[in-house]
Protein backbone atom coordinates (compact mmCIF):
# COMPACT_ATOMS: atom_id res chain seq x y z
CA UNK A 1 -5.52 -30.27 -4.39
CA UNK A 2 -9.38 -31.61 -4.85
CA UNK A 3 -8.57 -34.28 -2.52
CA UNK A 4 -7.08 -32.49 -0.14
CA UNK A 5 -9.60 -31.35 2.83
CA UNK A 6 -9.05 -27.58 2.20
CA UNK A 7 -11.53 -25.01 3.45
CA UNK A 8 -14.46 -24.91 0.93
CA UNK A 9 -13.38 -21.03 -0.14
CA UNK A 10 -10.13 -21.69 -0.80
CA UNK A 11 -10.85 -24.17 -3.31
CA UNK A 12 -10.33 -22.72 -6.90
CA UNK A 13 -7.73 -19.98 -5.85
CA UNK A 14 -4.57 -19.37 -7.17
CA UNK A 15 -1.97 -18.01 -4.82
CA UNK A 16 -1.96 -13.88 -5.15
CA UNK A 17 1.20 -12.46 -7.46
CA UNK A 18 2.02 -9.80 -9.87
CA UNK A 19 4.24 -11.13 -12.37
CA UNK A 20 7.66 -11.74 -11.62
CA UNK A 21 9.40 -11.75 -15.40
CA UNK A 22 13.36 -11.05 -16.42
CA UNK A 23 12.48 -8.31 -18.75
CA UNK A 24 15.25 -5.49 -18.68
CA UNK A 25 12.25 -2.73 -17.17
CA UNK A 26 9.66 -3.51 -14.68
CA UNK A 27 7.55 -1.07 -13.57
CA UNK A 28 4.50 -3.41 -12.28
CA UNK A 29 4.61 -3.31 -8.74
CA UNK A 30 4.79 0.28 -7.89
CA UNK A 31 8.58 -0.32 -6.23
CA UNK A 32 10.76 2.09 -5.58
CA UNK A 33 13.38 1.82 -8.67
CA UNK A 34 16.45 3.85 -6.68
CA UNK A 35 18.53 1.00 -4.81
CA UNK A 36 19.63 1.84 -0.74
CA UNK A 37 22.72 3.95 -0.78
CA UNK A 38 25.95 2.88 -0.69
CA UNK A 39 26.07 4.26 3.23
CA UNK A 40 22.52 2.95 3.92
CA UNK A 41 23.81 -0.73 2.71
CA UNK A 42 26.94 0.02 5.22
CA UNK A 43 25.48 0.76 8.16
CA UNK A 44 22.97 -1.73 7.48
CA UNK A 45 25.28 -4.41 7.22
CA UNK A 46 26.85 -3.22 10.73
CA UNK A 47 23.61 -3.65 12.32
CA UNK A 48 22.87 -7.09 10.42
CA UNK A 49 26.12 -8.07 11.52
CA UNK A 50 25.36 -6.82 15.45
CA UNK A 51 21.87 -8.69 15.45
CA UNK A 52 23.26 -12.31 14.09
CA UNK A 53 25.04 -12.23 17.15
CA UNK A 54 22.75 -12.98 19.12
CA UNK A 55 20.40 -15.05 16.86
CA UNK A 56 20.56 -17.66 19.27
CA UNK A 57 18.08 -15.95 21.31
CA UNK A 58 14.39 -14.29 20.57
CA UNK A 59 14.01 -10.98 19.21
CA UNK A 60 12.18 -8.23 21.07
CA UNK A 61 8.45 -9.41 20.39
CA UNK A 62 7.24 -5.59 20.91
CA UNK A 63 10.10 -4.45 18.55
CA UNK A 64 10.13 -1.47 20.40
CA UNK A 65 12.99 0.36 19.08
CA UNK A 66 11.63 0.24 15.89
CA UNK A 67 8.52 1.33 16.76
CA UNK A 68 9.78 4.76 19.14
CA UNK A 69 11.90 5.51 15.10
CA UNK A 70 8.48 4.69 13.98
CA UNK A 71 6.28 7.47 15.69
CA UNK A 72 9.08 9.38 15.02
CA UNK A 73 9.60 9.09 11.73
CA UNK A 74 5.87 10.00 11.60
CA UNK A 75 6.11 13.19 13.61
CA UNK A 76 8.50 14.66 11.38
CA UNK A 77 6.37 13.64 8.12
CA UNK A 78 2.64 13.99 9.21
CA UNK A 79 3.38 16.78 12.13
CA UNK A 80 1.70 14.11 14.18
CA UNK A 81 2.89 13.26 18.10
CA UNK A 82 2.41 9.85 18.71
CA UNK A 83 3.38 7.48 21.93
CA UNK A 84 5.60 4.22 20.80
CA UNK A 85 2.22 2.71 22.08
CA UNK A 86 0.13 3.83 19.70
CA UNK A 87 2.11 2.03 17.11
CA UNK A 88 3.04 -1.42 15.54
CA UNK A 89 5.20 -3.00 13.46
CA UNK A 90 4.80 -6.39 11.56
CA UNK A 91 6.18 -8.01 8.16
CA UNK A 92 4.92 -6.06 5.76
CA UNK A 93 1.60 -3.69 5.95
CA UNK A 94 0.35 -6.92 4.64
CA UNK A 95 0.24 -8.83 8.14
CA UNK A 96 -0.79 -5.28 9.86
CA UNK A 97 -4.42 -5.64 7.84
CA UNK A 98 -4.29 -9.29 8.29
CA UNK A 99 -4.23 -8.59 12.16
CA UNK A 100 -6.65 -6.00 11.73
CA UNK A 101 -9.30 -8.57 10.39
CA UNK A 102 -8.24 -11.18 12.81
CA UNK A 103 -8.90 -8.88 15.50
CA UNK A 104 -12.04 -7.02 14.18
CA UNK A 105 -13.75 -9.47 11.32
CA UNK A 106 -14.12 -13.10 11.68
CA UNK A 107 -17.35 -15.36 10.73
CA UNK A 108 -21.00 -12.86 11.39
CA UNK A 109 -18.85 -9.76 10.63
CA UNK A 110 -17.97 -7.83 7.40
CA UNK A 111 -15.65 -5.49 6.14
CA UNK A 112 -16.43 -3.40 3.45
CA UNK A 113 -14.35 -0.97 0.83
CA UNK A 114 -14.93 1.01 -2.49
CA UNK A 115 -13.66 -0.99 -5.70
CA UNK A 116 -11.65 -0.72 -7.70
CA UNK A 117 -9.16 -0.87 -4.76
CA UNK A 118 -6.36 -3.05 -3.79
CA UNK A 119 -7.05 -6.67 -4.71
CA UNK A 120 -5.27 -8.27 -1.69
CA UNK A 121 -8.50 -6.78 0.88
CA UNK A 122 -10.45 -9.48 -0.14
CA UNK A 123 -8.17 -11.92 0.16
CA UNK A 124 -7.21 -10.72 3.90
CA UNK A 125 -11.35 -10.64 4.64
CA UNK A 126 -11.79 -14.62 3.08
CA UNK A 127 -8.48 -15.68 5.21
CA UNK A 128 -9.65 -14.70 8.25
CA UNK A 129 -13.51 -16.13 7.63
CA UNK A 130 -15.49 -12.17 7.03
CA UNK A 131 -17.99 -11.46 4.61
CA UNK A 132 -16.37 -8.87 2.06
CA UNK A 133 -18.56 -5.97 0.12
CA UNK A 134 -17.58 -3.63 -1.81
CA UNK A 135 -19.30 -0.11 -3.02
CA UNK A 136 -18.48 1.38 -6.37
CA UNK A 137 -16.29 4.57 -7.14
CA UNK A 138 -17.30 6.89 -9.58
CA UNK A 139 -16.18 5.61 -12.99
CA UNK A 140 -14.80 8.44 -14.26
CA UNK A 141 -12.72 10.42 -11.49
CA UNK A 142 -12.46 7.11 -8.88
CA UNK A 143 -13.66 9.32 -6.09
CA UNK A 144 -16.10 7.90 -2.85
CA UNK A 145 -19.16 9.56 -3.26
CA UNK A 146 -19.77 10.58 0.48
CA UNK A 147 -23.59 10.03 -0.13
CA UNK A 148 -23.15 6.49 -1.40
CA UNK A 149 -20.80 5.46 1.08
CA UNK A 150 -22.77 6.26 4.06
CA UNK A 151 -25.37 4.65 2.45
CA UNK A 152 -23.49 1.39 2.05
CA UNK A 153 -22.26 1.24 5.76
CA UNK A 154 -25.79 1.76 6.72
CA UNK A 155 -26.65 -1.70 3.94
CA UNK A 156 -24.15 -3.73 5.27
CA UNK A 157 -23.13 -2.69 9.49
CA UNK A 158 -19.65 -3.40 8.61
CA UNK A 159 -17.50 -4.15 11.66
CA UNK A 160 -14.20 -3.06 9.47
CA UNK A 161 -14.08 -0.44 6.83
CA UNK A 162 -11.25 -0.19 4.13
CA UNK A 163 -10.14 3.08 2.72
CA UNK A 164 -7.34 3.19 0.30
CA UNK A 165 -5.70 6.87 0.39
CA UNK A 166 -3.61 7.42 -1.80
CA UNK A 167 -5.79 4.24 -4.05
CA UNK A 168 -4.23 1.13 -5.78
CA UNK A 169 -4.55 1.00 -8.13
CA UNK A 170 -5.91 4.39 -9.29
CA UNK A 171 -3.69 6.46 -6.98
CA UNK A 172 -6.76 8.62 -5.48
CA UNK A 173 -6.38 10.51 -2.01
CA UNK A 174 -9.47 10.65 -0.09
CA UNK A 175 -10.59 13.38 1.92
CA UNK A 176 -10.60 13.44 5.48
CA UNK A 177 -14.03 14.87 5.34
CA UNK A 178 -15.04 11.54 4.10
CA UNK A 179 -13.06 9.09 6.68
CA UNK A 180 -14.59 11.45 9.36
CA UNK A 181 -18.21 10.92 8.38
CA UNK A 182 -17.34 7.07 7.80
CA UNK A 183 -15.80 7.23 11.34
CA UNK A 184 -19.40 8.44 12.64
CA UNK A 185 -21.39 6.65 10.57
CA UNK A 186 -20.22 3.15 12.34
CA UNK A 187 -19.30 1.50 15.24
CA UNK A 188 -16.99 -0.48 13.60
CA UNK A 189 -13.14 -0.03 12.73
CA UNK A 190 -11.97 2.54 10.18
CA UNK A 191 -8.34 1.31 8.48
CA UNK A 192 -6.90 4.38 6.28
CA UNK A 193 -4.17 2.69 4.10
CA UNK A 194 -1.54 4.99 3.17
CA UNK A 195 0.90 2.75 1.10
CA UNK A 196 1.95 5.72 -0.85
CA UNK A 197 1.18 8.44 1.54
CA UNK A 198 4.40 10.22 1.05
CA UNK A 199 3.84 10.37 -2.66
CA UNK A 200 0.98 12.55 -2.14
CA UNK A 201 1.07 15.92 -3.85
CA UNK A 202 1.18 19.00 -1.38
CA UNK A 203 -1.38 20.21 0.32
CA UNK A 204 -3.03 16.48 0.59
CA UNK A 205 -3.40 15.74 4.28
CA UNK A 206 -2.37 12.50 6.37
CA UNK A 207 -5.55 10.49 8.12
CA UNK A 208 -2.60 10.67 11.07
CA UNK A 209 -3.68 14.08 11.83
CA UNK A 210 -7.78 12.88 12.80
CA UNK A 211 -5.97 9.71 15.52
CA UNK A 212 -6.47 12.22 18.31
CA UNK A 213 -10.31 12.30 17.68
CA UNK A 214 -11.01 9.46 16.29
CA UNK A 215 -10.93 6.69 18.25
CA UNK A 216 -11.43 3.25 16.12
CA UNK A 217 -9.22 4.82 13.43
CA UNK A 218 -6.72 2.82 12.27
CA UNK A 219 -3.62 3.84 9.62
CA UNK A 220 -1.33 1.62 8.34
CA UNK A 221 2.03 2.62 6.15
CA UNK A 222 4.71 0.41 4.61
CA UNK A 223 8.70 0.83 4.40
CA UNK A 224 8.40 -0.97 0.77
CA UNK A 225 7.35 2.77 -1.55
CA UNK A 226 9.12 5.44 0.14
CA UNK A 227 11.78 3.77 2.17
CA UNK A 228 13.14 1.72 -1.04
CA UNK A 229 12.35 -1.32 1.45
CA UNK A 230 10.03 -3.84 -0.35
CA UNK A 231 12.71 -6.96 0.14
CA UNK A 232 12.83 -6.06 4.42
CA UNK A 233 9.20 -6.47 4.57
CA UNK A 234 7.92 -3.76 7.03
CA UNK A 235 4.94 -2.72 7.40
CA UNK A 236 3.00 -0.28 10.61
CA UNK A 237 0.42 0.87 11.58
CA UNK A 238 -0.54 3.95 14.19
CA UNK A 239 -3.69 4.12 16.09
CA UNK A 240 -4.82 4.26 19.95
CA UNK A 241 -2.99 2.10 22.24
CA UNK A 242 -6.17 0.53 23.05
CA UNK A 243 -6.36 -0.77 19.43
CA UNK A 244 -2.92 -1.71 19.52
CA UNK A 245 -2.95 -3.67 22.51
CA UNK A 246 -5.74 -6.10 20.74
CA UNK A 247 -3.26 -6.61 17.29
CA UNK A 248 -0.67 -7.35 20.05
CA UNK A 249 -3.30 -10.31 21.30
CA UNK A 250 -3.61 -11.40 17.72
CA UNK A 251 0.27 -11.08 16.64
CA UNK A 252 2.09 -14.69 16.40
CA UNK A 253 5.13 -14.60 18.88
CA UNK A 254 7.91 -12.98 17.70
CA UNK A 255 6.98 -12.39 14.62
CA UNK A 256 9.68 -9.55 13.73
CA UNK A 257 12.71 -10.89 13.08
CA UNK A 258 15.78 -9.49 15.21
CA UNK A 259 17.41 -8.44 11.09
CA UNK A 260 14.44 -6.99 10.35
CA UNK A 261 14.29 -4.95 13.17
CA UNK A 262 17.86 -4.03 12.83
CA UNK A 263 17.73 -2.97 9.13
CA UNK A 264 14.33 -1.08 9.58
CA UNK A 265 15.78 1.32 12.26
CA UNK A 266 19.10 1.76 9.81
CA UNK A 267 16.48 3.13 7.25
CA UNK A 268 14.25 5.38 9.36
CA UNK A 269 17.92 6.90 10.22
CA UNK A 270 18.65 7.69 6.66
CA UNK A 271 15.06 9.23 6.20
CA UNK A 272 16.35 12.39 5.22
CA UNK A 273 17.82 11.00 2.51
CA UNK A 274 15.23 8.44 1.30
CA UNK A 275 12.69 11.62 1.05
CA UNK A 276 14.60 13.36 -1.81
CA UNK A 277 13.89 10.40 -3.77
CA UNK A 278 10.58 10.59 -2.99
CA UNK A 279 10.45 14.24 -3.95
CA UNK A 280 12.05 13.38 -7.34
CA UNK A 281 9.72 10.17 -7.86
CA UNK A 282 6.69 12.67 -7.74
CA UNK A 283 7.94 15.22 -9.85
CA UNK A 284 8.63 12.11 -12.66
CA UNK A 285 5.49 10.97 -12.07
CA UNK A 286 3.70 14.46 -12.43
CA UNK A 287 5.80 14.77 -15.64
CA UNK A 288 4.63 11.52 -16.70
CA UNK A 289 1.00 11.71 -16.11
CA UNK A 290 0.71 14.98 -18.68
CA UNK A 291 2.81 13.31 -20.93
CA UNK A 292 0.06 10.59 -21.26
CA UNK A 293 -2.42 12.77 -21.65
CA UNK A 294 -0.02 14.85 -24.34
CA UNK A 295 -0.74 11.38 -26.47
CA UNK A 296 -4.78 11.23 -25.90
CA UNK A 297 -4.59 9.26 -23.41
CA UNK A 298 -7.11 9.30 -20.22
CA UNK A 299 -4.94 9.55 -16.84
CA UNK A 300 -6.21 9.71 -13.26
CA UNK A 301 -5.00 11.90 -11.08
CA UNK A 302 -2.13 10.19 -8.52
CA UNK A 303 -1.19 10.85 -5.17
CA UNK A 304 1.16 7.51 -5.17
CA UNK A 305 4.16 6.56 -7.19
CA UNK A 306 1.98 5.25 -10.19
CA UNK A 307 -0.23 6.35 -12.94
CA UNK A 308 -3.15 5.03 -14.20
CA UNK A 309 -4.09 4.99 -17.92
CA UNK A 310 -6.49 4.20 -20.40
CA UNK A 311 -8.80 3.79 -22.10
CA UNK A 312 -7.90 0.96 -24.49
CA UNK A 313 -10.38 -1.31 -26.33
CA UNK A 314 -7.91 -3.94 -25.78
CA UNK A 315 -5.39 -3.63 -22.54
CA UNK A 316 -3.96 -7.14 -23.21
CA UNK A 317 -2.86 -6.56 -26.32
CA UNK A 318 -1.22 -2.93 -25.49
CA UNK A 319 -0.12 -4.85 -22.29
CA UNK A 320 1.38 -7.59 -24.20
CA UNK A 321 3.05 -5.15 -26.36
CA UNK A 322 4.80 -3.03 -23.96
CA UNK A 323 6.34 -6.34 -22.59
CA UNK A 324 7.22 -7.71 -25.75
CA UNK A 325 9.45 -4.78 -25.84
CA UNK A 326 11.20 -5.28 -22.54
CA UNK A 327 8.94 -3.10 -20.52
CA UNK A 328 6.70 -4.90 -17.78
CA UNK A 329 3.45 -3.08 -16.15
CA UNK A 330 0.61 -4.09 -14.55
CA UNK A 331 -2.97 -5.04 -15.91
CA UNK A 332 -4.81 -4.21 -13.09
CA UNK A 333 -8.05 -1.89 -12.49
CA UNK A 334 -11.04 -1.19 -14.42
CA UNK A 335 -11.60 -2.95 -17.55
CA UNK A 336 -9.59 -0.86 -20.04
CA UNK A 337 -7.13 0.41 -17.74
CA UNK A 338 -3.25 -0.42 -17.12
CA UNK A 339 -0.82 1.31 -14.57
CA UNK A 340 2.75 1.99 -14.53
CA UNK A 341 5.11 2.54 -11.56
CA UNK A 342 7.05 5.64 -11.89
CA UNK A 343 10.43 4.12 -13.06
CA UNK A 344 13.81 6.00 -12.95
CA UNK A 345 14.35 8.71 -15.68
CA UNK A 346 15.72 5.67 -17.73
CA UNK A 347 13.08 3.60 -17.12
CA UNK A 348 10.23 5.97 -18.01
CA UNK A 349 12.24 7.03 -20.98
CA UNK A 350 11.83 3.47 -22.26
CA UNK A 351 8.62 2.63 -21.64
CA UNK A 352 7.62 6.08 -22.99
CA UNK A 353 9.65 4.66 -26.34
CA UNK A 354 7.47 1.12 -26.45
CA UNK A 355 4.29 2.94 -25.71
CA UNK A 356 4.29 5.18 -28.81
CA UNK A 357 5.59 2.14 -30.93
CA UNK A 358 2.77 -0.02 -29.35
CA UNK A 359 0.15 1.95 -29.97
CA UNK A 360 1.21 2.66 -33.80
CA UNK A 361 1.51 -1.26 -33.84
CA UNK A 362 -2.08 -1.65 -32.51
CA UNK A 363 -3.60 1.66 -34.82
């Protein structure tokens, strides 16, 4: 690859994965463990079957369809009204921030976010040629410290800001107090990633519900946690049709698939359904998070489908443990830190099992 005449900041990087190991648990990268119903796969494969029909020809490139289930969809969970306009659709919430920076960074700009946070931002910020900054959290709790985050717009005039609510990998919810004053505090573009929103505990609000007064606010969701979707690859985002309209000039043609499309509007019509799961995944991983903390443990608080844990003296080793007994999570975080995906009662009931024999193993 030396020889090759790569862009000088790629050189040295290995391409972005979590492990991918047959080990008979895996809880690494917060998936949803409960499979698509047998009635979901059904009338998926109906609408599969429908679309290849007409493969021969281009798929809708403004996927509207999916995008009117879409604002939808988000009505009924956030309480939020929302034009199929003011929303977009693309292969994952992946390509959604990729657009974002594509539209808003580029070389002279800079987006900035508050570590630890999700490791692919800076990887979106060196694709696309912008300067990437982070500001710390507070060490302890993983909260923004309003004060310090004004501060480090005000250091570095980002043209995109990253906020992570509910946080990977720590599972933190930020208030809206905070994206609000961010919001004012720049001129720039405000991106509240809710990944996990629907894991959030009650009482939490959406970012969704500030779109109608904040005008360069941008939040982006994924079908991959709460939909049981990670394999489809959809991803959205809702803002003002003005901000829309630029990821629209940015978007490579057709990049939706006319199956992806299909499938995605099959599983925002078995919502209903999905979001009982969801409701059980957060009671599980409420359940799990005290029973960490039953064992000494330290555990921050989660609004997502994950729990973080710690502290150990030696993460690799515990980490290295866990899978040598058929359990695989995810080293990831602060130095002395590891997080699990909420699993299914099975699941959780194992690694529970390795953990305690782990940790006599390591005492």
């Amino acid at each position: 690859m030396s020889e090759l005449p790569i862009r000088d900041e790629l050189r040295g990087f290995e391409p972005y994965g979590a492990p991918q190991l047959d080990v008979p648990v895996c809880l690494n990268v917060n998936e949803n463990p409960f499979a698509p119903s047998e009635q979901l796969v059904a009338d998926a494969a109906r609408a599969v079957a429908h679309a290849v029909r007409d493969l021969n020809r281009y798929p809708d490139r403004e996927a509207t369809t999916l995008r009117e289930r879409l604002a939808t969809y988000l009505h009924g969970e956030a309480g939020v009204a929302l034009d199929t306009g003011q929303v977009w659709a693309a292969n994952g919430s992946n390509e959604v921030m990729l657009q974002i920076l594509q539209a808003f960074g580029g070389p002279g700009r800079t987006a900035l976010s508050f570590a630890p946070t999700y490791s692919m931002y800076p990887e979106y910020a060196r694709d696309t040629s912008t300067a990437w900054v982070t500001a710390p959290r507070d060490e302890h709790t993983f909260a923004i410290d309003h004060d310090d985050a004004l501060k480090a717009v005000a250091e570095h005039q980002p043209t995109v800001v990253f906020i992570a609510s509910p946080n990977n990998p720590t599972g933190t919810a930020v208030p809206l107090g905070l994206v609000t004053a961010l919001h004012e505090a720049t001129d720039g573009i405000v991106v509240v990633d809710e990944a996990y929103a629907e894991f959030r505990r009650d009482g939490v609000p959406s970012a969704l519900t500030l779109l109608a007064t904040h005008p360069r606010l941008i939040v982006t969701r994924t079908m991959s946690k709460a939909f049981a979707f990670a394999g489809a690859r959809v991803g959205y985002a809702a803002a003002s049709t003005q901000i829309v309209d630029v990821l629209r000039i940015v978007r490579l043609p057709y990049h939706l698939s006319a199956v992806t499309q299909a499938v995605a509007v099959v599983a925002l019509e078995h919502a209903t359904e999905l979001q009982a799961r969801v409701a059980q995944l957060r009671d599980e991983r409420d359940a799990l998070a005290v029973w960490l903390r039953e064992q000494g443990l330290e555990v921050a608080d989660s609004d997502a489908n994950f729990v973080l844990f710690g502290r150990f003296a030696d993460r690799r080793a515990v980490w290295q443990g866990l899978l040598d007994h058929g359990v695989l999570i995810r080293e990831t975080g602060p130095d002395g830190w590891l997080r699990v995906s909420v699993g299914t009662p099975e699941e959780t009931t194992a690694f529970k099992v390795a953990l305690i024999d782990v940790l006599k193993e390591l005492s």
